[in-house]
C-alpha atoms as a PDB file:
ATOM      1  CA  UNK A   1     107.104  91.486 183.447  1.00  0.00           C
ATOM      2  CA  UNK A   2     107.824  91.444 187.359  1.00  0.00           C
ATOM      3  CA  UNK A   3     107.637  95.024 187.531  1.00  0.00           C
ATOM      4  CA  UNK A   4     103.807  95.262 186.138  1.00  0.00           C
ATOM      5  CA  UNK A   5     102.444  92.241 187.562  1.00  0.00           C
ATOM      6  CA  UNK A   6      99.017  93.187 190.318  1.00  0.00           C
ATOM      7  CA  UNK A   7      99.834  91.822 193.363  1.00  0.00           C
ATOM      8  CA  UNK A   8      97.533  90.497 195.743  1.00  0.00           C
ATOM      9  CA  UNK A   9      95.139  88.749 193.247  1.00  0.00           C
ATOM     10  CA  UNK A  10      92.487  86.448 193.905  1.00  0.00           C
ATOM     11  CA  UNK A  11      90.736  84.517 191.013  1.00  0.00           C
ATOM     12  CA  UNK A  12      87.320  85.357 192.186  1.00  0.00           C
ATOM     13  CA  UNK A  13      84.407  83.855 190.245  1.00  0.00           C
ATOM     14  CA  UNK A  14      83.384  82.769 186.543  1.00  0.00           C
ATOM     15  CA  UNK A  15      80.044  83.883 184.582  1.00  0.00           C
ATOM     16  CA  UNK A  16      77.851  81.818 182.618  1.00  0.00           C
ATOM     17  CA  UNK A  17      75.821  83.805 180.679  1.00  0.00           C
ATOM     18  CA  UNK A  18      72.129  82.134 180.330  1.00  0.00           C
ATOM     19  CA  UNK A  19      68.614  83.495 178.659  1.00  0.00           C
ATOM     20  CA  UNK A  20      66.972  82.896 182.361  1.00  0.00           C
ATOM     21  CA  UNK A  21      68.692  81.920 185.975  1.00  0.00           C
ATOM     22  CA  UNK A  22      66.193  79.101 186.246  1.00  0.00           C
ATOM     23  CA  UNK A  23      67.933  77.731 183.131  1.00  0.00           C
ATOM     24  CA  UNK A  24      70.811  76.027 185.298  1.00  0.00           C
ATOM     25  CA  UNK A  25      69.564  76.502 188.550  1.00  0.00           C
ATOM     26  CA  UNK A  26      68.218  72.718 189.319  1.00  0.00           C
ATOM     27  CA  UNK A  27      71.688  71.639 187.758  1.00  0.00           C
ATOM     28  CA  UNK A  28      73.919  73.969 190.225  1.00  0.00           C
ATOM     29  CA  UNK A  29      71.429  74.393 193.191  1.00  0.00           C
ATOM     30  CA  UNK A  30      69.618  70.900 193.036  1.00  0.00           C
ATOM     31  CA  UNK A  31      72.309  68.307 191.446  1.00  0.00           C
ATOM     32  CA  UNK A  32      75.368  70.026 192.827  1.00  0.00           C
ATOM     33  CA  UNK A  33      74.499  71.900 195.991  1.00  0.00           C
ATOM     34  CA  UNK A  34      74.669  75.441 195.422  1.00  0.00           C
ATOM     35  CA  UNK A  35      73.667  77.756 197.620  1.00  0.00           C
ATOM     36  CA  UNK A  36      72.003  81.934 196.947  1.00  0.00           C
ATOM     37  CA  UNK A  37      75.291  83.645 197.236  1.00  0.00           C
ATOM     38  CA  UNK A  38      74.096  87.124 196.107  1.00  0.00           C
ATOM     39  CA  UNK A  39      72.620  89.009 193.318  1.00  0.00           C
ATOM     40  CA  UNK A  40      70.013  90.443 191.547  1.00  0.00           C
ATOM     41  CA  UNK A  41      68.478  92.865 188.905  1.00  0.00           C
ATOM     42  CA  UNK A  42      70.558  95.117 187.329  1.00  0.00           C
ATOM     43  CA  UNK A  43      70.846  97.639 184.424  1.00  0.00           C
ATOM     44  CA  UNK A  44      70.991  95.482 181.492  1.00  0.00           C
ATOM     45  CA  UNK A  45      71.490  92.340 183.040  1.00  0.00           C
ATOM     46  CA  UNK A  46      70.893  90.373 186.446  1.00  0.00           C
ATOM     47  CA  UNK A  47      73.814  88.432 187.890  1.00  0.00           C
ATOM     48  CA  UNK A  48      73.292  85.737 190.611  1.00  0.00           C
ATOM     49  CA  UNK A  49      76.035  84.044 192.131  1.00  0.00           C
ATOM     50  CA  UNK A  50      75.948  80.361 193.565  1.00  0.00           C
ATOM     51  CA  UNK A  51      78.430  79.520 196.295  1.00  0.00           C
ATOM     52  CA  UNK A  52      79.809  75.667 196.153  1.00  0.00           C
ATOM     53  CA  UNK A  53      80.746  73.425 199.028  1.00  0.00           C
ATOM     54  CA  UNK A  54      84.346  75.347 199.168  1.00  0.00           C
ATOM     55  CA  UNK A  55      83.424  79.072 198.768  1.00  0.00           C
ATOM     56  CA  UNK A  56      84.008  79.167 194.883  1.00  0.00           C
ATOM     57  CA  UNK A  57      81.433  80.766 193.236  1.00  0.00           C
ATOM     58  CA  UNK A  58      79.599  80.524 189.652  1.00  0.00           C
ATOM     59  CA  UNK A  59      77.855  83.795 188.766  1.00  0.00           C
ATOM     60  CA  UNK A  60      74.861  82.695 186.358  1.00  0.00           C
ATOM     61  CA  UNK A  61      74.039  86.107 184.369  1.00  0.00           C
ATOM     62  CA  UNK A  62      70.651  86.723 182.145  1.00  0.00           C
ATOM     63  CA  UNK A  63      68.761  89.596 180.525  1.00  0.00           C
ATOM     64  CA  UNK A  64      67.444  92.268 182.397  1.00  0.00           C
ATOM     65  CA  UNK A  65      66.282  95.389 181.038  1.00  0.00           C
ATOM     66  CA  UNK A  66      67.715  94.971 178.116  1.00  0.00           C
ATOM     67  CA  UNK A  67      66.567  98.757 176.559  1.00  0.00           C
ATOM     68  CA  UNK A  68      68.904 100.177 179.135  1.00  0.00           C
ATOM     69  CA  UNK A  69      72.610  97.860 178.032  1.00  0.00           C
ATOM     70  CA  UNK A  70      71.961  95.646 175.748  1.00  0.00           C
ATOM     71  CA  UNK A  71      75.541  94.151 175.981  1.00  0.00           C
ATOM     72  CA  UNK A  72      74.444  90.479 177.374  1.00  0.00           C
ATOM     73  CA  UNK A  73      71.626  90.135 175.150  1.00  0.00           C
ATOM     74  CA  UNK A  74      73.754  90.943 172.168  1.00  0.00           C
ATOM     75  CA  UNK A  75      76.030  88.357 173.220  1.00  0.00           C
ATOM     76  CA  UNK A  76      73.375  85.336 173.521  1.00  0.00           C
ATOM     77  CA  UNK A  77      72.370  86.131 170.327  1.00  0.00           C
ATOM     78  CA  UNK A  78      75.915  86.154 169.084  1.00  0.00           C
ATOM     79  CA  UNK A  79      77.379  83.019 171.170  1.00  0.00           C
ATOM     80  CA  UNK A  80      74.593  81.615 172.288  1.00  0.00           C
ATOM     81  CA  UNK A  81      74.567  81.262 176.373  1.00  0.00           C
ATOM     82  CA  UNK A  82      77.937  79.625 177.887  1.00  0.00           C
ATOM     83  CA  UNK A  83      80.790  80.862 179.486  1.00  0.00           C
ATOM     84  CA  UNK A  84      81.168  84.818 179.163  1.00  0.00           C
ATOM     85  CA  UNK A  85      84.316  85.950 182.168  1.00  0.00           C
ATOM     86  CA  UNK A  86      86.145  85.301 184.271  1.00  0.00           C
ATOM     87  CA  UNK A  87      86.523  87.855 187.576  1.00  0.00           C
ATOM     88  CA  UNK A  88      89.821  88.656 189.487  1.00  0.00           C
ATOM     89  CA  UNK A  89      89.418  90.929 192.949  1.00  0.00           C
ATOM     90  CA  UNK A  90      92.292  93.195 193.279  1.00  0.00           C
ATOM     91  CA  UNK A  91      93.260  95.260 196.271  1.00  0.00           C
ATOM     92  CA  UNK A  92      93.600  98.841 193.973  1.00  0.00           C
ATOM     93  CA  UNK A  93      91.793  98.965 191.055  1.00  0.00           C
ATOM     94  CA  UNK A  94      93.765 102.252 190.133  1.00  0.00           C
ATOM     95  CA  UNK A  95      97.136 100.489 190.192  1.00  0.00           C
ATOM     96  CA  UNK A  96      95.799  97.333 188.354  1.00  0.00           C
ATOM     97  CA  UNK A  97      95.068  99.548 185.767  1.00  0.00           C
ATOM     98  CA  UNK A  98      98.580 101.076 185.295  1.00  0.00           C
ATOM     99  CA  UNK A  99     100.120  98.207 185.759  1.00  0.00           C
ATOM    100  CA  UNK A 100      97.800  96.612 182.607  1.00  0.00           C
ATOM    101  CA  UNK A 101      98.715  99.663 180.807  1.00  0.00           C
ATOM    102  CA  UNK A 102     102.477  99.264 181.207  1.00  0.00           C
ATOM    103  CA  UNK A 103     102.297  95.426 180.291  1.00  0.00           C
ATOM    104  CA  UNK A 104     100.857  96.558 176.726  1.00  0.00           C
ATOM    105  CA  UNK A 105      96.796  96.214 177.995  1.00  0.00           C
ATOM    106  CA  UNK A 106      94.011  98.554 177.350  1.00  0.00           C
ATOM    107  CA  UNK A 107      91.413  98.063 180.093  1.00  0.00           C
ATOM    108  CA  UNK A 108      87.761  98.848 179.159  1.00  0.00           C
ATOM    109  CA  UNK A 109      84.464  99.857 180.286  1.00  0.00           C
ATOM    110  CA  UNK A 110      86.362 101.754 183.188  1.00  0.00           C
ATOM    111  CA  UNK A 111      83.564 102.196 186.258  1.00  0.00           C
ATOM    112  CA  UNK A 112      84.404 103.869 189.635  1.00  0.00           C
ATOM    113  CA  UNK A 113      81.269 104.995 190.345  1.00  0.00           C
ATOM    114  CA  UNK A 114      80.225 102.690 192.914  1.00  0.00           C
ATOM    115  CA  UNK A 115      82.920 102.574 195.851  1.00  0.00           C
ATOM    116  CA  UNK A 116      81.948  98.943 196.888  1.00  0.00           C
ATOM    117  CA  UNK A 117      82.587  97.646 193.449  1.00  0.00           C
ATOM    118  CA  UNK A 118      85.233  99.419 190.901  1.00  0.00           C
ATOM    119  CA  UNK A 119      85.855  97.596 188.008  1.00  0.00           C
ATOM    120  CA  UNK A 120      87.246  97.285 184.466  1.00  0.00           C
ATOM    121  CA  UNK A 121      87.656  95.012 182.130  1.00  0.00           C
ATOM    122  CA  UNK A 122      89.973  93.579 179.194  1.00  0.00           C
ATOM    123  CA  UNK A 123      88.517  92.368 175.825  1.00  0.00           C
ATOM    124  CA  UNK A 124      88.934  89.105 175.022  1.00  0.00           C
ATOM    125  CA  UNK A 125      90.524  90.316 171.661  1.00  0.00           C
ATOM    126  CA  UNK A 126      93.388  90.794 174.434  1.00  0.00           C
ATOM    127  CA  UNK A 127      92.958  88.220 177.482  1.00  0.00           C
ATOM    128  CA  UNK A 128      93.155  85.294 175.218  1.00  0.00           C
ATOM    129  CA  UNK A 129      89.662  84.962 174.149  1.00  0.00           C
ATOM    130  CA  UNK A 130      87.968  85.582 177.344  1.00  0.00           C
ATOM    131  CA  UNK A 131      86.314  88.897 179.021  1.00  0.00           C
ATOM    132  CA  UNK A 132      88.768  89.294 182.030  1.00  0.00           C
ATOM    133  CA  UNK A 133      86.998  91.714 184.749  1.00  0.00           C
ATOM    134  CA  UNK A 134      89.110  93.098 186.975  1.00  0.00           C
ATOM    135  CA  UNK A 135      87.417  94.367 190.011  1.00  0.00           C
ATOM    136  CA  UNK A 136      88.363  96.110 193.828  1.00  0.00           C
ATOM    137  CA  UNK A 137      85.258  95.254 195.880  1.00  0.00           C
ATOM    138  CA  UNK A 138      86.286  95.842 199.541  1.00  0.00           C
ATOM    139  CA  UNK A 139      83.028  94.680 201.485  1.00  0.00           C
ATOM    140  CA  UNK A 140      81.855  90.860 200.736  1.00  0.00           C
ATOM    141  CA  UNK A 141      78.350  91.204 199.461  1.00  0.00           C
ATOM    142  CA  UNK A 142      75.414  88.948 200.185  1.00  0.00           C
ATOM    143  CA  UNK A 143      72.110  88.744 199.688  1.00  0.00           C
ATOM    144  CA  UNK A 144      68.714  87.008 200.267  1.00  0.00           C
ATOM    145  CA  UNK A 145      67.835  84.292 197.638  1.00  0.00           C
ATOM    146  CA  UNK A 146      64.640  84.657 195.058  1.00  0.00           C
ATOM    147  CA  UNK A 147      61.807  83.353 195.879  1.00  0.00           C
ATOM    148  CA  UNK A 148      61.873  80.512 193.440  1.00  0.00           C
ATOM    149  CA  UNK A 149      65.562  79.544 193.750  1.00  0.00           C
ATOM    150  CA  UNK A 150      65.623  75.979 194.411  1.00  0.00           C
ATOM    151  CA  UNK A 151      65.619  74.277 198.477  1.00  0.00           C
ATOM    152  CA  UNK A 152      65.565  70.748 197.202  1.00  0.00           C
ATOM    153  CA  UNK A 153      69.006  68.600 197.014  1.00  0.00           C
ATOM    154  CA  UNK A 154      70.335  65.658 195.465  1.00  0.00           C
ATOM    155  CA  UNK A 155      69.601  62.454 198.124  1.00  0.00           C
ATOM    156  CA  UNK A 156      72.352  59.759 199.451  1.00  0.00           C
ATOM    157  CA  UNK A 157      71.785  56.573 197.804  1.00  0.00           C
ATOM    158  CA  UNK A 158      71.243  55.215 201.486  1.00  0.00           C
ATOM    159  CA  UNK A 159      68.479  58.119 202.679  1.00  0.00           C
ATOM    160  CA  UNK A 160      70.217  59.662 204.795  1.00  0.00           C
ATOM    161  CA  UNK A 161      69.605  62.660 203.805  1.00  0.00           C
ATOM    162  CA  UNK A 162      71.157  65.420 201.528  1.00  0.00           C
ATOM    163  CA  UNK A 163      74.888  64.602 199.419  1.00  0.00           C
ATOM    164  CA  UNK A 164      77.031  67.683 200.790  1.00  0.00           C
ATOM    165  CA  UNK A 165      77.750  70.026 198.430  1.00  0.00           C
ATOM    166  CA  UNK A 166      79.866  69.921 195.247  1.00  0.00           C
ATOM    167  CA  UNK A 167      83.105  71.793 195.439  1.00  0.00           C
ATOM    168  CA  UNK A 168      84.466  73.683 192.534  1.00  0.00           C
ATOM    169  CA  UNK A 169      87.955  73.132 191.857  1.00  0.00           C
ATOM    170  CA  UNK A 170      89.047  74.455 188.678  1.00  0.00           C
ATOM    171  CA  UNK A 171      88.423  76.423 185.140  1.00  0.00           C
ATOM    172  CA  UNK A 172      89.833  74.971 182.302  1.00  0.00           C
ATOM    173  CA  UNK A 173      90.638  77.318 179.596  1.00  0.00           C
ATOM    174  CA  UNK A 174      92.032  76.219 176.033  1.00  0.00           C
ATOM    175  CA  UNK A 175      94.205  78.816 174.658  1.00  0.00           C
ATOM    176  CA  UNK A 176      95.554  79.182 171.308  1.00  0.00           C
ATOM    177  CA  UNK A 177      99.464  80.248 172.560  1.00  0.00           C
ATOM    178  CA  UNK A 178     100.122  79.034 175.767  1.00  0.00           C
ATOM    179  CA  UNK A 179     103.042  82.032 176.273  1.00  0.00           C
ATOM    180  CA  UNK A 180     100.511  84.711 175.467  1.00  0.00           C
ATOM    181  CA  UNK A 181      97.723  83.140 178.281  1.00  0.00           C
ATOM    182  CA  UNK A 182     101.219  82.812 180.697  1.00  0.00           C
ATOM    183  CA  UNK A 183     101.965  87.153 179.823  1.00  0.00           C
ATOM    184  CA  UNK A 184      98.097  87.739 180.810  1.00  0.00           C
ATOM    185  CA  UNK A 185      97.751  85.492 183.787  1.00  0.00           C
ATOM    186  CA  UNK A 186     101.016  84.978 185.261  1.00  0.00           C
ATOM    187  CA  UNK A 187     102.762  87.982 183.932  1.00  0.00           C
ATOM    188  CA  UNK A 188     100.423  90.280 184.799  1.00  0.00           C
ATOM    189  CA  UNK A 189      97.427  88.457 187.203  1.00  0.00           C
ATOM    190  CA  UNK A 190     100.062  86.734 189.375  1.00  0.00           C
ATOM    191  CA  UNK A 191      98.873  83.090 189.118  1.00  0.00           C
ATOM    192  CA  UNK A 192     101.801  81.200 190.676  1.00  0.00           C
ATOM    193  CA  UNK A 193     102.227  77.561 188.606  1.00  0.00           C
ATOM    194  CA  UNK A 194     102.247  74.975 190.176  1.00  0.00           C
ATOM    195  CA  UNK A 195     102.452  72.448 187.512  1.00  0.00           C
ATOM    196  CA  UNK A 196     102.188  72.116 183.751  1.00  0.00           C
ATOM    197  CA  UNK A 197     103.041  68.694 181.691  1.00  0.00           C
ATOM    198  CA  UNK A 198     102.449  67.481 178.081  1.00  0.00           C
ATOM    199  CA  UNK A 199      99.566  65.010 177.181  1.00  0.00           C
ATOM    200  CA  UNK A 200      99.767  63.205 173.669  1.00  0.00           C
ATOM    201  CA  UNK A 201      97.996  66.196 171.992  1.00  0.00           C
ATOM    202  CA  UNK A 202      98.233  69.205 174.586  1.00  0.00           C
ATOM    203  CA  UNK A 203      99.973  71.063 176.966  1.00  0.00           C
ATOM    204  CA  UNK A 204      98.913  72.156 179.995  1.00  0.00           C
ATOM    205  CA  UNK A 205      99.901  74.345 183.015  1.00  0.00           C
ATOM    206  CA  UNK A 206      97.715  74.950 186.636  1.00  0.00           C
ATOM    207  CA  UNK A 207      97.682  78.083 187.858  1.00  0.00           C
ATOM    208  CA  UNK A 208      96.823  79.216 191.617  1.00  0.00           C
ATOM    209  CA  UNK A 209      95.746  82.737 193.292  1.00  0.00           C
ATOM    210  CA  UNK A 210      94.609  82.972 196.840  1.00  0.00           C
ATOM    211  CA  UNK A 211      91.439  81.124 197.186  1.00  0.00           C
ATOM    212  CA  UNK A 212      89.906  77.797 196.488  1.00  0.00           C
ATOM    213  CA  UNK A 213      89.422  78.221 192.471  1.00  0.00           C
ATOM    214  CA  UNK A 214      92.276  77.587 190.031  1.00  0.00           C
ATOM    215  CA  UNK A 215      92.715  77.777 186.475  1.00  0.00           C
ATOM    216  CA  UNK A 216      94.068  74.835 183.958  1.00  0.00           C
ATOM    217  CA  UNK A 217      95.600  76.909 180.659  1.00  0.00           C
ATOM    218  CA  UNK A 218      95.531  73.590 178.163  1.00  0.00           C
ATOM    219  CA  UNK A 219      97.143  74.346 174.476  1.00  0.00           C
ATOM    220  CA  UNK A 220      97.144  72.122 171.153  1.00  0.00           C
ATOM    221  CA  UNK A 221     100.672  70.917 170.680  1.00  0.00           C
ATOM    222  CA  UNK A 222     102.109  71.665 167.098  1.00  0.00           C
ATOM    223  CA  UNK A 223     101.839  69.399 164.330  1.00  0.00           C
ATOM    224  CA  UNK A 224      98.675  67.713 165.772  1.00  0.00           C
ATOM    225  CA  UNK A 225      95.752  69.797 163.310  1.00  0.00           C
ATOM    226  CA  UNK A 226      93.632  67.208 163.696  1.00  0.00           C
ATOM    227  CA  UNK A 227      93.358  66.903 167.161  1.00  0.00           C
ATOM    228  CA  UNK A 228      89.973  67.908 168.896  1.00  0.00           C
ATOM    229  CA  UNK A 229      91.371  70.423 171.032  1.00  0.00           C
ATOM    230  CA  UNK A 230      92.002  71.855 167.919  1.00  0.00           C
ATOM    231  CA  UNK A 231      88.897  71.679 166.098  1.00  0.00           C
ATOM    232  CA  UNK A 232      87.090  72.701 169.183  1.00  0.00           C
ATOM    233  CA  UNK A 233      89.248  75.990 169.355  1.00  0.00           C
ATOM    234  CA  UNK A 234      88.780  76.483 165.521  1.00  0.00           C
ATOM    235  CA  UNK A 235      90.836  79.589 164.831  1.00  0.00           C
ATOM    236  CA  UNK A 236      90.209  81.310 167.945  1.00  0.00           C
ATOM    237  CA  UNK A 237      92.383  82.430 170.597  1.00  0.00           C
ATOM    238  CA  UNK A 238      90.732  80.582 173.483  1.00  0.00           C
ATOM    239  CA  UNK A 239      87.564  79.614 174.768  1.00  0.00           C
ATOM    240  CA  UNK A 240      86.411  78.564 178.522  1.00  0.00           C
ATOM    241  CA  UNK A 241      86.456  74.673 177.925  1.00  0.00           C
ATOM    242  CA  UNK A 242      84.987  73.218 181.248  1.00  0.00           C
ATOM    243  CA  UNK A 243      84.630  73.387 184.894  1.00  0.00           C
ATOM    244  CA  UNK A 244      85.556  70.547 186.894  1.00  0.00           C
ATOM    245  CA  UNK A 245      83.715  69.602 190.565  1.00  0.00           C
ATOM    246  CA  UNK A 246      84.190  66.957 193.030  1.00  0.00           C
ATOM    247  CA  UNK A 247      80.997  65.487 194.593  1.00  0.00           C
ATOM    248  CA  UNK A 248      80.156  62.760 196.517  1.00  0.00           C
ATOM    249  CA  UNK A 249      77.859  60.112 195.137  1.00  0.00           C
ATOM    250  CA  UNK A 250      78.347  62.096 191.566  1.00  0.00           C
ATOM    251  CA  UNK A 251      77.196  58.457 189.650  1.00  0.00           C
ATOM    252  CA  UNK A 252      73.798  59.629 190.916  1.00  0.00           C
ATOM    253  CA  UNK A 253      73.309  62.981 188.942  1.00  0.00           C
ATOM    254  CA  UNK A 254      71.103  62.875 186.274  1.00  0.00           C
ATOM    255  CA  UNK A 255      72.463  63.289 182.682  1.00  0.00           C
ATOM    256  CA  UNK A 256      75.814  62.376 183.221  1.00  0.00           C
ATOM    257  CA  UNK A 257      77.845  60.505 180.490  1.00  0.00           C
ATOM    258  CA  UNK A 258      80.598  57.975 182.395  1.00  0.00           C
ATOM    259  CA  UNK A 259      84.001  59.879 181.207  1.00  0.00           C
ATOM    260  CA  UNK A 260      86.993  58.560 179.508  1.00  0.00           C
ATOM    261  CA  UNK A 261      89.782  60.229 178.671  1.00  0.00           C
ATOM    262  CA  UNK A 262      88.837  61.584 174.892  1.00  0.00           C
ATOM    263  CA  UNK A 263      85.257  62.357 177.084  1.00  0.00           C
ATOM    264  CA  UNK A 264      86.238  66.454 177.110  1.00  0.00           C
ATOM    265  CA  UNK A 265      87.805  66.494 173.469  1.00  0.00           C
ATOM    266  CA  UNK A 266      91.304  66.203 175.487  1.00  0.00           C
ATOM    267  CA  UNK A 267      93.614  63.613 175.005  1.00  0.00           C
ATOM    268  CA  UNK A 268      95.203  62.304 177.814  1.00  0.00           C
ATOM    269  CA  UNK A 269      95.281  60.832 180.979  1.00  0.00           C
ATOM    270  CA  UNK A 270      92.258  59.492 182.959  1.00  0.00           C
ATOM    271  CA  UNK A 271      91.631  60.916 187.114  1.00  0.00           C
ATOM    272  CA  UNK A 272      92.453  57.754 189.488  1.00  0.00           C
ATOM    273  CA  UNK A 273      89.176  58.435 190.731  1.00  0.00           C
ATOM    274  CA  UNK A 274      86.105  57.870 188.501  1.00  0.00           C
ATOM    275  CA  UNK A 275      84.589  60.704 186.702  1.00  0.00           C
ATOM    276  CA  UNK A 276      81.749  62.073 184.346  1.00  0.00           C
ATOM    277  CA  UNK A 277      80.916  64.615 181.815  1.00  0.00           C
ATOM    278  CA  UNK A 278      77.992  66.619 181.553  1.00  0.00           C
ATOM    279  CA  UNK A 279      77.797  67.697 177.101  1.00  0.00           C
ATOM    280  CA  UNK A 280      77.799  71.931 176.732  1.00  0.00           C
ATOM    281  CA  UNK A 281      74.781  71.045 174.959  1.00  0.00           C
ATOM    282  CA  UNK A 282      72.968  69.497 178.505  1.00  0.00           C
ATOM    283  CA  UNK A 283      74.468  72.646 180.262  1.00  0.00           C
ATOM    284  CA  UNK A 284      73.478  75.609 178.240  1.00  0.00           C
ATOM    285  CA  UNK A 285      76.887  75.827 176.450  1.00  0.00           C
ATOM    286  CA  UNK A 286      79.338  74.981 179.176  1.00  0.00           C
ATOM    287  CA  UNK A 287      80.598  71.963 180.081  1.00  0.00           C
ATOM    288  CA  UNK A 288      81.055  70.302 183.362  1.00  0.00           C
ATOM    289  CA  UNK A 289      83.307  67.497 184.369  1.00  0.00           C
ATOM    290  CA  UNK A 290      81.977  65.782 187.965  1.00  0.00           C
ATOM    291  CA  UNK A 291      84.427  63.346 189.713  1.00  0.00           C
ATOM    292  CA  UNK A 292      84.156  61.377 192.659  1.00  0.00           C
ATOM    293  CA  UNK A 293      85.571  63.191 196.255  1.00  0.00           C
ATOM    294  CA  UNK A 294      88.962  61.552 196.281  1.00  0.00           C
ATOM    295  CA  UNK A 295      89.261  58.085 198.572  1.00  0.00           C
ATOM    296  CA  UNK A 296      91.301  59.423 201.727  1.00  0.00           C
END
């Protein structure tokens, strides 16, 4: 597939999809540092996008004028809020779009109206479970904060002040056939791997674009039904399964459940570096895995 892959890619951002912003807010903003990226009302739905301690960037979507698209409210009552896509910036939207044509793809929802952001999309039917935006924005875009977005941060144990922001490292995304996630993301998105291994019931591979986010593909191995990863899949083709920070002082966020290393439903092998796991069910359907900032 060298011939259709999009060059230039960067993995740019991943949606959670939430009946109100202030839902998650005190858990990103407060507990983990995020700062008012940019964002605001839109036709159908608002997006607001929280920038971690390294520049990656969660957009938290809800509800907005729902009479005009109805498409995110239609999915919370479907799903239920959680993960909903994940967003790639190309330099050429027009080209990405050939190029996903010739490797077999049928990009959706089409939109060139606005020259600061051209987009499309592919349906997870396609992108191994998962709404894959494609987008050519050529202008960063930033914005003031709401009014009620949180200032307050999580305090050192000693009272020193503020714990620095969280970073953001990665999105971990199970997938039901690890070659069909490789076509879509490496094939065709350009992810360069830069390591994959076997656990005792999954495979895995890390993926990297330009940027500070990467993406973990993790797969049930065969002959291992019974095995939560897959259960937790259950017949689909793949699901967003966690994020994963580092933080500082990250025993002192509320909520957290000491991991181990059947914590995430994923059999394997522990961090060297202590870790915890924040349920979908505390975190409005999406996961979160917290370790401590690796000893220098």
């Amino acid at each position: 597939m060298s011939g259709t892959t999009i060059e230039g890619v960067a993995l740019d951002h991943v949606a959670h999809a939430v009946s109100r912003w202030q839902d998650v807010w005190y858990r990103y903003a407060v507990d983990l540092g995020a700062e008012w990226n940019s964002g605001g009302p839109g036709p159908g739905f608002a997006p607001g996008q929280l920038r971690f301690g390294n520049a990656a960037r969660i957009e938290v979507l809800m509800p907005n004028d729902a009479h005009v698209n109805d498409f995110l409210q239609r999915f919370l009552v479907a799903s239920g809020p959680g993960p909903h896509h994940l967003t790639f910036k190309v330099p050429d939207l027009s080209e990405a779009i050939d190029k996903s044509r010739a490797a077999g793809y049928s990009p959706i929802g089409i939109n060139r109206t606005d020259p600061e952001w051209m987009e499309a999309f592919l349906h997870p039917k396609a992108a191994t479970g998962v709404v894959v935006q494609v987008a050519e924005a050529p202008s960063a875009w930033t914005s003031p904060a709401p009014d009620d977005y949180p200032t307050a941060r999580r305090q050192r144990d000693d009272g020193s002040g503020p714990v620095p922001a969280a970073s953001f490292r990665r999105v971990v995304h199970a997938v039901a056939e690890m070659e069909v996630a490789a076509d879509l993301f490496v094939g065709l998105l350009g992810a360069d791997v830069v390591g994959e291994g076997v656990r005792p019931d999954h495979r895995w591979m890390e993926l990297r674009w330009a940027g500070p986010l990467r993406l973990r593909l993790v797969t049930p191995l065969a002959g291992h039904p019974a095995a939560p990863l897959q259960r937790w899949l259950s017949g689909r083709t793949g699901r967003i399964h966690h994020l994963e920070f580092e933080a500082l002082e990250s025993e002192t966020i509320p909520g957290l459940v000491r991991g181990d290393v059947t914590s995430l439903g994923l059999d394997g092998e522990a961090p060297s570096e202590p870790f915890w796991v924040i349920p979908a069910e505390d975190n409005h359907g999406l996961a979160l895995m917290v370790s401590d900032v690796p000893k220098r």
